[in-house]
C-alpha atoms as a PDB file:
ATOM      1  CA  UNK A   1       0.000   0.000   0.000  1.00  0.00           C
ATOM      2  CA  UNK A   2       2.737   2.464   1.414  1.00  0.00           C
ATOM      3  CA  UNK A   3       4.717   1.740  -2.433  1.00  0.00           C
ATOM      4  CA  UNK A   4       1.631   2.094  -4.392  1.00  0.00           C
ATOM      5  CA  UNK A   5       0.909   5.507  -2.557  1.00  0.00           C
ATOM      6  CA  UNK A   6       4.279   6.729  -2.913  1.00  0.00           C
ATOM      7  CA  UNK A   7       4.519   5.589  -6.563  1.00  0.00           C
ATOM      8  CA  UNK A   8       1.363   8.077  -6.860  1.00  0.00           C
ATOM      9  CA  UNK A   9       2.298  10.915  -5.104  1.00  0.00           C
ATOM     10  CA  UNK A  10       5.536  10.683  -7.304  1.00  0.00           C
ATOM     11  CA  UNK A  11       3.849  10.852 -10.794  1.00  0.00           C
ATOM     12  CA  UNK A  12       1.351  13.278  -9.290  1.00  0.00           C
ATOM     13  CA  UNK A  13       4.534  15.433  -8.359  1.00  0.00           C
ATOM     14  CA  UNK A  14       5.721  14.657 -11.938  1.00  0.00           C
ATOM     15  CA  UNK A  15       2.841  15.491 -13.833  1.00  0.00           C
ATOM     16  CA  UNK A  16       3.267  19.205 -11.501  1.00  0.00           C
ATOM     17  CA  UNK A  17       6.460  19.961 -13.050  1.00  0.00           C
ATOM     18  CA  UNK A  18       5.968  19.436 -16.266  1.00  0.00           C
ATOM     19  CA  UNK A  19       2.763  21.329 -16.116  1.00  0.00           C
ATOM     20  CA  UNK A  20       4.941  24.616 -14.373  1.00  0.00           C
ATOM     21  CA  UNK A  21       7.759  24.156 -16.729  1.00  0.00           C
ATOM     22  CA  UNK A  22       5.539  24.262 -20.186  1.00  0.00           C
ATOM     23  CA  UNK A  23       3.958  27.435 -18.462  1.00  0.00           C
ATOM     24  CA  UNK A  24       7.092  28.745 -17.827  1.00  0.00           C
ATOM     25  CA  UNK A  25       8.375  28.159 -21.523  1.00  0.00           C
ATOM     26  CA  UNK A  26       5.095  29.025 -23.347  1.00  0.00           C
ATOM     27  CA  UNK A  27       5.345  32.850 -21.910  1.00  0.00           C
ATOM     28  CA  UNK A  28       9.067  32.911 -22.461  1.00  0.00           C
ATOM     29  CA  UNK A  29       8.814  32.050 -25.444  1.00  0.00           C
ATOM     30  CA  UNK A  30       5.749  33.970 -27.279  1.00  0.00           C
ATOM     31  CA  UNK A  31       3.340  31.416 -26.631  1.00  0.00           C
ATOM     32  CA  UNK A  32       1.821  33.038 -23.898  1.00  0.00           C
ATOM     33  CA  UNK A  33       1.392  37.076 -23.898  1.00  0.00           C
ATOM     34  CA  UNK A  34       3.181  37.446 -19.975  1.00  0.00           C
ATOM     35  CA  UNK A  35       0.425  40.505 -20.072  1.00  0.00           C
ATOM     36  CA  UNK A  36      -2.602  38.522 -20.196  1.00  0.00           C
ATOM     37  CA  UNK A  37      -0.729  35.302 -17.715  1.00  0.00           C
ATOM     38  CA  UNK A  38       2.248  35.431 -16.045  1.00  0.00           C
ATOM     39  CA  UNK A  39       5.236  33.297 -15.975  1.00  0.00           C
ATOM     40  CA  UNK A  40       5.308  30.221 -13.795  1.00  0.00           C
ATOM     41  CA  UNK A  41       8.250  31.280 -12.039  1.00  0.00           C
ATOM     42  CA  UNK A  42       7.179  34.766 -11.492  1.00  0.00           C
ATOM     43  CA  UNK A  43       3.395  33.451 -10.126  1.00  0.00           C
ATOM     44  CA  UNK A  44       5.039  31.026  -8.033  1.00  0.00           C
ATOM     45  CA  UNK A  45       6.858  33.165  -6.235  1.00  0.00           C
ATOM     46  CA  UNK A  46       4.150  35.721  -5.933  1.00  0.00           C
ATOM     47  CA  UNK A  47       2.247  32.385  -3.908  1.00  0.00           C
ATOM     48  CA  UNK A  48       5.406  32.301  -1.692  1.00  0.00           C
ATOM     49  CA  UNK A  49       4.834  35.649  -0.534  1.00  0.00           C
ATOM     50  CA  UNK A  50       1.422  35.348  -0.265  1.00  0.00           C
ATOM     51  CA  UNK A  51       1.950  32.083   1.960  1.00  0.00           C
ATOM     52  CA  UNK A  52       3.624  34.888   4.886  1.00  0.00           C
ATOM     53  CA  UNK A  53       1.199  37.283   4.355  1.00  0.00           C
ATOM     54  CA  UNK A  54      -1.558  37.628   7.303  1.00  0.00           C
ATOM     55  CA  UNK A  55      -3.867  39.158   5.213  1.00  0.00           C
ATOM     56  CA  UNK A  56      -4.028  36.815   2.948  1.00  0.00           C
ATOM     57  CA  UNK A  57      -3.980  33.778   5.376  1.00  0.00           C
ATOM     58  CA  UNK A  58      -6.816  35.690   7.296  1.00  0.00           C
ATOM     59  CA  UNK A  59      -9.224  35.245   4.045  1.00  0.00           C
ATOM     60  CA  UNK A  60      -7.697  31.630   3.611  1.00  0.00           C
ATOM     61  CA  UNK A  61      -9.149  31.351   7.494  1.00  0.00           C
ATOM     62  CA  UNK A  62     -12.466  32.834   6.901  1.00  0.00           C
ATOM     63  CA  UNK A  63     -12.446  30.499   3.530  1.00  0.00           C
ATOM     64  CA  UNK A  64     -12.223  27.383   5.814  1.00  0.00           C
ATOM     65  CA  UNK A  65     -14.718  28.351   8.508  1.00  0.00           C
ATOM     66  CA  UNK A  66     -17.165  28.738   5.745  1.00  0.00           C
ATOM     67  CA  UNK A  67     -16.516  25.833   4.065  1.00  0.00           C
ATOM     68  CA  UNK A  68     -16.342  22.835   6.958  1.00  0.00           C
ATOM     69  CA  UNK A  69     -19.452  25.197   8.737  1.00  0.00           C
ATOM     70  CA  UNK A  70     -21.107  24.284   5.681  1.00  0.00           C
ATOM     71  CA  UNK A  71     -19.788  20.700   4.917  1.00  0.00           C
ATOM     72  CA  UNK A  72     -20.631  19.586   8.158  1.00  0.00           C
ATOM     73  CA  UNK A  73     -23.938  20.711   7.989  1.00  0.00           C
ATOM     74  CA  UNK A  74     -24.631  19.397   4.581  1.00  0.00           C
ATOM     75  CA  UNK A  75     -23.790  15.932   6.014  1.00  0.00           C
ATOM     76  CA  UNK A  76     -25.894  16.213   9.051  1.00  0.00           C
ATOM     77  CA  UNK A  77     -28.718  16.805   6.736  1.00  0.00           C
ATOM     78  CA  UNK A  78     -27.448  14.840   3.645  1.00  0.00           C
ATOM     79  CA  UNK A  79     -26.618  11.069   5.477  1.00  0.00           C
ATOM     80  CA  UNK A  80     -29.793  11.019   7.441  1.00  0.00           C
ATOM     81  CA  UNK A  81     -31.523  11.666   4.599  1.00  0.00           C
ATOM     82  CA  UNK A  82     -29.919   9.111   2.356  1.00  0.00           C
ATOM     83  CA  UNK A  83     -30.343   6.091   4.630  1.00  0.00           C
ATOM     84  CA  UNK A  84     -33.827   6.832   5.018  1.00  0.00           C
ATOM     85  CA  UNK A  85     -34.269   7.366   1.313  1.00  0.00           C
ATOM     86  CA  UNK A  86     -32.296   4.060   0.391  1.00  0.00           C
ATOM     87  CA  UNK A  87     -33.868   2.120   3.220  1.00  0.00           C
ATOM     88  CA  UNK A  88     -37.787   2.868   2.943  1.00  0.00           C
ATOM     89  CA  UNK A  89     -38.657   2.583  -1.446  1.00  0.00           C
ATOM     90  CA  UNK A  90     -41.702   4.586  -0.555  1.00  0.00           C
ATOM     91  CA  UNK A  91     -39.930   7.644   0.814  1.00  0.00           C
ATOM     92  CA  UNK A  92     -37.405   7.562  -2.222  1.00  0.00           C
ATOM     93  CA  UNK A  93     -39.719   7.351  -4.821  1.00  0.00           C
ATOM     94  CA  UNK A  94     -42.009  10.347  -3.218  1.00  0.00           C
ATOM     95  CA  UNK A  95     -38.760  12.379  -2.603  1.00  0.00           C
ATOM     96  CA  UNK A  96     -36.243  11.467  -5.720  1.00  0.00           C
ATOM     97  CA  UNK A  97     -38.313  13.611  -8.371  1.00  0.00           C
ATOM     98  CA  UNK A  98     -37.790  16.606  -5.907  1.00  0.00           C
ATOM     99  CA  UNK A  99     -33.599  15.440  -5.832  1.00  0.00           C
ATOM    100  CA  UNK A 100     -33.509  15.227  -9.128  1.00  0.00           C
ATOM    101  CA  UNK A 101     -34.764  18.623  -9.886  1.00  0.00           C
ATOM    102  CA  UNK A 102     -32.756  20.450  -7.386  1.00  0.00           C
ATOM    103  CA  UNK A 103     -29.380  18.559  -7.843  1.00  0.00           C
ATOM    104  CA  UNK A 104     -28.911  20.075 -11.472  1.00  0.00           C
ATOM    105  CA  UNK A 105     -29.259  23.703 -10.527  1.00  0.00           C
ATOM    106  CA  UNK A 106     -25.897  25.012 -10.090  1.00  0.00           C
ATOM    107  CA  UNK A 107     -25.186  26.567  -6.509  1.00  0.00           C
ATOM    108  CA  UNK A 108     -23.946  29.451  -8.197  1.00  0.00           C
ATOM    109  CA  UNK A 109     -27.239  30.845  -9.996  1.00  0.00           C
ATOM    110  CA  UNK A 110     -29.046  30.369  -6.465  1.00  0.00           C
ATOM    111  CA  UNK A 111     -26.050  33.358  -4.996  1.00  0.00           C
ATOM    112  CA  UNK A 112     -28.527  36.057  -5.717  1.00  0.00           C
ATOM    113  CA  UNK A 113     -31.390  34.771  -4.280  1.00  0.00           C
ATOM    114  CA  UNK A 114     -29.634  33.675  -1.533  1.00  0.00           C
ATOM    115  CA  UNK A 115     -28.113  37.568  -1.135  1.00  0.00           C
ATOM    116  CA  UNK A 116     -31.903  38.598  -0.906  1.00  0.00           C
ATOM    117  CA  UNK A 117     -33.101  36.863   1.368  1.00  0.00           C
ATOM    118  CA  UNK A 118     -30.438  36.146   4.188  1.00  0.00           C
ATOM    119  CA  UNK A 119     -28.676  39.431   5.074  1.00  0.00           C
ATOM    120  CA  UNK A 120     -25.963  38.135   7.063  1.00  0.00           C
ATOM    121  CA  UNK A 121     -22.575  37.330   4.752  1.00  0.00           C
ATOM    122  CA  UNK A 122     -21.655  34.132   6.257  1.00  0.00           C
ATOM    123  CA  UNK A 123     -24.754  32.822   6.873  1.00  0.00           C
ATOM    124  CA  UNK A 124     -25.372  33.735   2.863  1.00  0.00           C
ATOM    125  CA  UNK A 125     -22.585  31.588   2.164  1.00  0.00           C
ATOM    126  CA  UNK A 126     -22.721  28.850   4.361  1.00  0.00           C
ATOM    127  CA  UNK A 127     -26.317  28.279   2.789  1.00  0.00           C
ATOM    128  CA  UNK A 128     -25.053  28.471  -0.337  1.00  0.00           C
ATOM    129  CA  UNK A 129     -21.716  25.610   0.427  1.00  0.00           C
ATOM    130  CA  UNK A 130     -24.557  23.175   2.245  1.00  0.00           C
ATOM    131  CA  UNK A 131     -26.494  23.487  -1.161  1.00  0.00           C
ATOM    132  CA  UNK A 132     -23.341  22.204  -3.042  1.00  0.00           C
ATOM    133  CA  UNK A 133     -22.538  19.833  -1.031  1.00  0.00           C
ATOM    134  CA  UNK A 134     -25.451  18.006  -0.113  1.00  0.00           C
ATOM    135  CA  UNK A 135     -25.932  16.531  -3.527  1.00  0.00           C
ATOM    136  CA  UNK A 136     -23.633  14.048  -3.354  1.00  0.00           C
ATOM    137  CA  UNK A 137     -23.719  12.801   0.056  1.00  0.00           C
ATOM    138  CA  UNK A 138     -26.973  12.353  -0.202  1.00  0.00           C
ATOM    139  CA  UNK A 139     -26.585  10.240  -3.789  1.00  0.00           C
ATOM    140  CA  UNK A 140     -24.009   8.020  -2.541  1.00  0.00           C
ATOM    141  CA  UNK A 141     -25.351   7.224   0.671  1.00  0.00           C
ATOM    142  CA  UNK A 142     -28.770   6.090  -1.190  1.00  0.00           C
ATOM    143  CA  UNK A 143     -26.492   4.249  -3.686  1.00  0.00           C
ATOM    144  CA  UNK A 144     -24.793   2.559  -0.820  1.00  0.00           C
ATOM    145  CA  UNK A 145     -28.245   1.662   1.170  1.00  0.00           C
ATOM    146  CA  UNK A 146     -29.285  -0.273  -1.689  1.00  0.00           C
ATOM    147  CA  UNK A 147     -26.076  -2.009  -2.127  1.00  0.00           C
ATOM    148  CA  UNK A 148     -26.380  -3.563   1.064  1.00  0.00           C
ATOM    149  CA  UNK A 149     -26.331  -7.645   1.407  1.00  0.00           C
ATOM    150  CA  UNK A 150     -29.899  -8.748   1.521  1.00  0.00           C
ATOM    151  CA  UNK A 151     -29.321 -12.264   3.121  1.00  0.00           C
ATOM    152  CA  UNK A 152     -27.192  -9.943   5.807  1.00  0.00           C
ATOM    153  CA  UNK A 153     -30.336  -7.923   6.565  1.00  0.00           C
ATOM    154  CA  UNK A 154     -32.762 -10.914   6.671  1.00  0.00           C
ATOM    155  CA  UNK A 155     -30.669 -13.020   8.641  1.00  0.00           C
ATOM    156  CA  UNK A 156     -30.557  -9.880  11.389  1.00  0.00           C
ATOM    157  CA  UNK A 157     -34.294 -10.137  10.850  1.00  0.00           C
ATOM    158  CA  UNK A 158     -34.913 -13.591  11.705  1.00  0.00           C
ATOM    159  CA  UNK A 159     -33.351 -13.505  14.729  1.00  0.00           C
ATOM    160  CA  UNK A 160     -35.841 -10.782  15.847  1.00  0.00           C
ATOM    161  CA  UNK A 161     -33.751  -7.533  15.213  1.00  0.00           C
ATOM    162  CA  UNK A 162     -35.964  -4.153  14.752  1.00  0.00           C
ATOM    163  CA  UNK A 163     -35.644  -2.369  11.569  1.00  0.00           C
ATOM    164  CA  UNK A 164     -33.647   0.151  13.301  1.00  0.00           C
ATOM    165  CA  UNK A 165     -31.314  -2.112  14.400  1.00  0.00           C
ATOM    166  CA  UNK A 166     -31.316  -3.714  10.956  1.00  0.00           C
ATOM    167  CA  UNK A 167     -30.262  -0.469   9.558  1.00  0.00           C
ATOM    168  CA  UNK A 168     -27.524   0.392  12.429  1.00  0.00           C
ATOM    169  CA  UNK A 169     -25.971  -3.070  12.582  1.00  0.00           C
ATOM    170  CA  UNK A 170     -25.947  -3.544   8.889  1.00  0.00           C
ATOM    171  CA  UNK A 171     -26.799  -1.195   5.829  1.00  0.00           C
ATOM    172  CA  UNK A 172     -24.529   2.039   7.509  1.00  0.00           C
ATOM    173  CA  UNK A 173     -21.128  -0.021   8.199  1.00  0.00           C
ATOM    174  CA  UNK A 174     -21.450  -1.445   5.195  1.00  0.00           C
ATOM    175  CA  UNK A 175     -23.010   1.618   3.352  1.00  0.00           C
ATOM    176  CA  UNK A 176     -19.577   3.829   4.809  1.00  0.00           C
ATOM    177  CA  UNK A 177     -17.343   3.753   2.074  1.00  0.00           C
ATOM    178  CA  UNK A 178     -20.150   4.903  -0.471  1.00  0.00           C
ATOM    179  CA  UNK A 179     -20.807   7.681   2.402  1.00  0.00           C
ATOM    180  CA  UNK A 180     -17.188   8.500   2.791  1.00  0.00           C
ATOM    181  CA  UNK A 181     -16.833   8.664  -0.683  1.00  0.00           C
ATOM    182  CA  UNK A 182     -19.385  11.103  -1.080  1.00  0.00           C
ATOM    183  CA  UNK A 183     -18.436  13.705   1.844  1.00  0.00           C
ATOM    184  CA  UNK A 184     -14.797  13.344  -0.104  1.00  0.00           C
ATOM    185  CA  UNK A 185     -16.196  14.773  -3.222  1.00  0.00           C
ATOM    186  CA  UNK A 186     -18.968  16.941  -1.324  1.00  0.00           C
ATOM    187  CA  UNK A 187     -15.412  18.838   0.057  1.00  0.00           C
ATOM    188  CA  UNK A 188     -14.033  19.592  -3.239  1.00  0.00           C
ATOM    189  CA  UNK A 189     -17.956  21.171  -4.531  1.00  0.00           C
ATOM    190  CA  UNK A 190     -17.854  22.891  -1.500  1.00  0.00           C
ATOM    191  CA  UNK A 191     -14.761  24.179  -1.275  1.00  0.00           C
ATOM    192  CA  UNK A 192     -15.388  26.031  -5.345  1.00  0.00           C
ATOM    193  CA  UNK A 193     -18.885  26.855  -3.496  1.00  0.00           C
ATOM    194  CA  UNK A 194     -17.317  28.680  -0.860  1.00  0.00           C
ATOM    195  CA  UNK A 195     -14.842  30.408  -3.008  1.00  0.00           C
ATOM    196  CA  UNK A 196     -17.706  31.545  -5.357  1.00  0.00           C
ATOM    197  CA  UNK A 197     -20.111  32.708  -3.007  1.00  0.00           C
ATOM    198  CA  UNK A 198     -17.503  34.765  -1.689  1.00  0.00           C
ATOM    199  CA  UNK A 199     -16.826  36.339  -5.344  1.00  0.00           C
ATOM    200  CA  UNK A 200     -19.961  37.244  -6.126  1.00  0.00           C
ATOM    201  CA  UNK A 201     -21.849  37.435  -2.995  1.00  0.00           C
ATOM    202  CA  UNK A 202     -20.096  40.478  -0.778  1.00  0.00           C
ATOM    203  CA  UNK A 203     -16.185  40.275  -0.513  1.00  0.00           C
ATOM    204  CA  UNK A 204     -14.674  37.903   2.121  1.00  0.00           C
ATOM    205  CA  UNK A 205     -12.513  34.848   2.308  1.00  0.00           C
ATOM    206  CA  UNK A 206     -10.177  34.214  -1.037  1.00  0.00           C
ATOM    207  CA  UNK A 207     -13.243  35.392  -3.426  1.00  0.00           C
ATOM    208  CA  UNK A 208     -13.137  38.645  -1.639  1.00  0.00           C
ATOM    209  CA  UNK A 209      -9.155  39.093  -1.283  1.00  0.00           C
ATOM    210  CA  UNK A 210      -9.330  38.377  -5.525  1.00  0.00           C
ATOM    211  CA  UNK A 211     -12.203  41.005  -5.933  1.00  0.00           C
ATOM    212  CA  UNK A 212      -9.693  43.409  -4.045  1.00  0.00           C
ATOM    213  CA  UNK A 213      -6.377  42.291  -5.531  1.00  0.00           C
ATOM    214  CA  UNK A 214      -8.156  43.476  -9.243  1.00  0.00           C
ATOM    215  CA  UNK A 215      -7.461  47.192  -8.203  1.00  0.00           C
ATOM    216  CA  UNK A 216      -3.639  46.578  -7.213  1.00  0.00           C
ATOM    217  CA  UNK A 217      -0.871  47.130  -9.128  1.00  0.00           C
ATOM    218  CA  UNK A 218       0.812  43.846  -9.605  1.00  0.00           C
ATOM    219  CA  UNK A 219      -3.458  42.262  -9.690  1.00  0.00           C
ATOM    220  CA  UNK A 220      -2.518  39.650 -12.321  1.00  0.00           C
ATOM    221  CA  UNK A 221      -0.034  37.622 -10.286  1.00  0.00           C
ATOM    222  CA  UNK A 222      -1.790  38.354  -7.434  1.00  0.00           C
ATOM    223  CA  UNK A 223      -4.867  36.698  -8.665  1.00  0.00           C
ATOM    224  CA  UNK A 224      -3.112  33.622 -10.396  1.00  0.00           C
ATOM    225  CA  UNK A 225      -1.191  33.236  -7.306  1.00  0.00           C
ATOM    226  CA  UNK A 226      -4.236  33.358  -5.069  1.00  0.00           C
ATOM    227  CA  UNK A 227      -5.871  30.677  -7.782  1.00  0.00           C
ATOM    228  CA  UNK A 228      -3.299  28.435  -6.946  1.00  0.00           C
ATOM    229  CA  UNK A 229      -3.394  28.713  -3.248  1.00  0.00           C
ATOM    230  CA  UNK A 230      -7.174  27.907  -4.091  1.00  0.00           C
ATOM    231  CA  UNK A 231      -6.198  24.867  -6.031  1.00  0.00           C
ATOM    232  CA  UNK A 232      -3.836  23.489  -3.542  1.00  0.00           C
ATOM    233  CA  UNK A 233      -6.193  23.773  -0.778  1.00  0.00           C
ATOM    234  CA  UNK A 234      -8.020  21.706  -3.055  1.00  0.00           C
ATOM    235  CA  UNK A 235      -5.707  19.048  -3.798  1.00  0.00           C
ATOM    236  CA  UNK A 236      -4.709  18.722  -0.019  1.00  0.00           C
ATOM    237  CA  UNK A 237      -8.289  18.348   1.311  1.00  0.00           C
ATOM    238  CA  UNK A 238      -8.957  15.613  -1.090  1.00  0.00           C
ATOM    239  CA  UNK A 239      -5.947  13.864  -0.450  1.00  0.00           C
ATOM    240  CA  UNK A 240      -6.732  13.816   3.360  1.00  0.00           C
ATOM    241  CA  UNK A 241      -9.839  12.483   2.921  1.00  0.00           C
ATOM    242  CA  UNK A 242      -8.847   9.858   0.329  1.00  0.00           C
ATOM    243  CA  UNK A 243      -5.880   8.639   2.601  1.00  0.00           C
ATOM    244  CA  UNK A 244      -8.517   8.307   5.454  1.00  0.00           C
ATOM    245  CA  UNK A 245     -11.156   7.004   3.231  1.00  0.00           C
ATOM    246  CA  UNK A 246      -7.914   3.933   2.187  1.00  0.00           C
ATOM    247  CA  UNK A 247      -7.502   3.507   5.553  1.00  0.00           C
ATOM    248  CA  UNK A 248     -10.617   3.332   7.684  1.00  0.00           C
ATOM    249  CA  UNK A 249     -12.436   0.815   4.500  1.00  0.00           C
ATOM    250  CA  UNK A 250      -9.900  -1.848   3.357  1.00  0.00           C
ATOM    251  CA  UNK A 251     -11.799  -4.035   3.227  1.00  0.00           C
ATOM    252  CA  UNK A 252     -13.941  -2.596   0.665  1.00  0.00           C
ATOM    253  CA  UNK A 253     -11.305  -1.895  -1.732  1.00  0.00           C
ATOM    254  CA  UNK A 254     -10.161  -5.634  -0.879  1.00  0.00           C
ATOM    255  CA  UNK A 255     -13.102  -6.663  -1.721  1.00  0.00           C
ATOM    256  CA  UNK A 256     -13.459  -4.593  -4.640  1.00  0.00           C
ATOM    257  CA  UNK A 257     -10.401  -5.974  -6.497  1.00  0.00           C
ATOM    258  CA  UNK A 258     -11.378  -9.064  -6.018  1.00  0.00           C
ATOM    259  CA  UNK A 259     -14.547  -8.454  -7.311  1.00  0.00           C
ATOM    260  CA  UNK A 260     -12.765  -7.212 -10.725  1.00  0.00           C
ATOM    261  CA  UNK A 261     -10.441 -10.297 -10.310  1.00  0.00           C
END
């Protein structure tokens, strides 16, 4: 496990240089107009600064309040939800048509509304982050409800378990990786809803620090250096949660391959 990680991490690490070093040749070369994007070494060393600066890192702060305020609620709303969805056929069908509409409507064209009618800025954008993210919590944990064993579940009921219990003793363990899976991409969705809500909603957190680095003088690396910073927090987040997803469910992914096998 520890080689295939490290095998991963090393062509991820790859696949980083060669994307900074074609950036880096494109505008030194003509490719790229350095007036419309920087140079890679010039907007990674704007990010350096930018990693010292307490401004900034006080908008990366009020970035991550807002997003695990709002990740953490979508999931307190989102997994409940889904096991009761995926275990009860009735409730699913008389909710799904009411998913299904919602879930396509993009968290972003909701910003407005959500501006008019909740007057506190966090709140605004919280709101708008446990929109996002619900989606796919909720998805995968119905997914992973109805992938549960059936003979498990009877054989629980035959020796005079509840429902309940049923559903506590076997359909959530072995629903959890679906779930996990789902709060891991739920972070990412949330994370860009954050990030948005803060750009077009009143200026705070990384959205506002971009709005304001527009009006500076050195604005373009400033905002391609602040995109990056977005994009690593990104990358970082996701990889936490998939090393924790590898590690808490083995045994699924055991199981898994040798289901391909």
């Amino acid at each position: 496990m520890n080689t295939l990680l490290n095998g991963k991490t090393a062509r991820g690490a790859i696949g980083f240089v060669v994307f900074f070093a074609l950036w880096e040749a494109c505008c030194r070369i003509g490719v790229i107009d350095p007036d419309l994007l920087p140079p890679a070494s010039v907007t990674l060393a704007r990010a350096a600064e930018l990693a010292v600066d307490a401004e900034f890192l006080g908008y990366v702060g009020e970035t991550l309040v807002t997003w695990a305020i709002g990740l953490l609620v979508a999931a307190v709303v989102a997994i409940p939800l889904g096991a009761l969805m995926g275990s009860l056929r009735p409730v699913e069908k008389a909710l799904r048509p009411l998913v299904e509409f919602l879930r396509p409507i993009p968290a972003v064209s909701i910003i407005p509304l959500a501006m008019l009618l909740i007057s506190d800025v966090q709140r605004m954008q919280i709101t708008i982050v446990v929109y996002a993210a619900t989606w796919p919590m909720l998805i995968n944990t119905i997914y992973g409800m109805h992938d549960v064993d059936k003979v498990a579940k009877e054989t629980l009921r035959s020796f005079g378990f509840s429902p309940a219990a049923v559903v506590w003793r076997v359909s959530l363990p072995s629903a959890a990786p679906f779930i996990a899976t789902g709060v891991r991409l739920s972070a990412a969705i949330a994370l860009i809803a954050a990030i948005s809500a803060q750009l077009l909603g009143p200026g705070s957190g990384i959205g506002g620090f971009l709005i304001q680095a527009q009006s500076g003088l050195d604005s373009l690396d400033t905002l391609v250096a602040a995109a990056l910073w977005a994009g690593l927090l990104g990358v970082v987040t996701n990889a936490a949660l998939a090393l924790t997803e590898r590690r808490m469910f083995r045994w699924h992914i055991a199981k898994a391959k040798g289901g391909r096998a």
